[in-house]
Protein backbone atom coordinates (compact mmCIF):
# COMPACT_ATOMS: atom_id res chain seq x y z
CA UNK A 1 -2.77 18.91 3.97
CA UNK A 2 -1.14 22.36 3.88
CA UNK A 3 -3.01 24.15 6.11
CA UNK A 4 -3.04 21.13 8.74
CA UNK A 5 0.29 21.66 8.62
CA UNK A 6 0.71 25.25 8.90
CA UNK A 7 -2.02 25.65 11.46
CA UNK A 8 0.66 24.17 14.00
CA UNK A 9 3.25 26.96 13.12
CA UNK A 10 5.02 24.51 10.55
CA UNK A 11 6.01 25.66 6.80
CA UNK A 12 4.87 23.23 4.25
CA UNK A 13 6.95 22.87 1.31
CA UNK A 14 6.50 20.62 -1.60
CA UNK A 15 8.13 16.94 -2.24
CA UNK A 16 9.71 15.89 -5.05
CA UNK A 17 7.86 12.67 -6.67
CA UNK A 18 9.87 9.98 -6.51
CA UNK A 19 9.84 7.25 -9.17
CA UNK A 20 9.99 3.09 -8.79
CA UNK A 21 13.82 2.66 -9.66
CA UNK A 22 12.91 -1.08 -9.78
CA UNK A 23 10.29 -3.81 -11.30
CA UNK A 24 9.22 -6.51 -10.07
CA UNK A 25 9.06 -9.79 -12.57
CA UNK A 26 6.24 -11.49 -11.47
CA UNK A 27 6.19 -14.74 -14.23
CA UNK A 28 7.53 -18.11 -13.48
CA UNK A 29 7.82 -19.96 -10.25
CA UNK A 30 8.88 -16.76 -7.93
CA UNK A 31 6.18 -14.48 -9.12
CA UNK A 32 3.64 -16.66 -8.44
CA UNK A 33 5.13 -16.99 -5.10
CA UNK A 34 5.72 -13.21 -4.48
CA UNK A 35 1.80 -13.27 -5.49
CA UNK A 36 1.04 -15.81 -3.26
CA UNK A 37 2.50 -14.68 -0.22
CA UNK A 38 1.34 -11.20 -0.40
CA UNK A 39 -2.31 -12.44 -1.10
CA UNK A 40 -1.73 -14.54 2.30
CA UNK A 41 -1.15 -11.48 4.23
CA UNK A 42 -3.90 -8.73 2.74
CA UNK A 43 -6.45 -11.53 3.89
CA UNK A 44 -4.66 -12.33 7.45
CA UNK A 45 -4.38 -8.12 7.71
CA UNK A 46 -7.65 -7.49 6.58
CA UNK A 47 -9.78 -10.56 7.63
CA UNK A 48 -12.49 -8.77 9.12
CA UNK A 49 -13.08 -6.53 6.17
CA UNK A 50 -13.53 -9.02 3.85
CA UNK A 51 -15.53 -10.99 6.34
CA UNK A 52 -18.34 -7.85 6.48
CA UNK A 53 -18.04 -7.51 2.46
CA UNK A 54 -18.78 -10.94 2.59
CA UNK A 55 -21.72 -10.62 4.51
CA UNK A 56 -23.50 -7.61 2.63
């Protein structure tokens, strides 16, 4: 990634890491619907993909 970066005349410099500050409780009635809901949209997002994986 550095030298993409420097190859257009930009300095790269390094990032700190930065750490999950929260956590997400995912037992009981609004985990399972946090799970849910995010399950709905990785198979409207990648339908396709999982259509072909499907198929193989």
């Amino acid at each position: 990634m550095n030298r993409k970066v420097e190859a257009y005349g930009v300095g790269a410099i390094q990032r700190p890491k930065i750490k999950a500050k929260k956590s997400l409780d995912l037992s009981g009635v609004l985990g399972r619907q946090i799970v849910k809901s995010e399950t709905k949209l990785a198979l409207r997002t990648h339908s396709n993909t999982f259509k072909k994986l499907a198929d193989m």
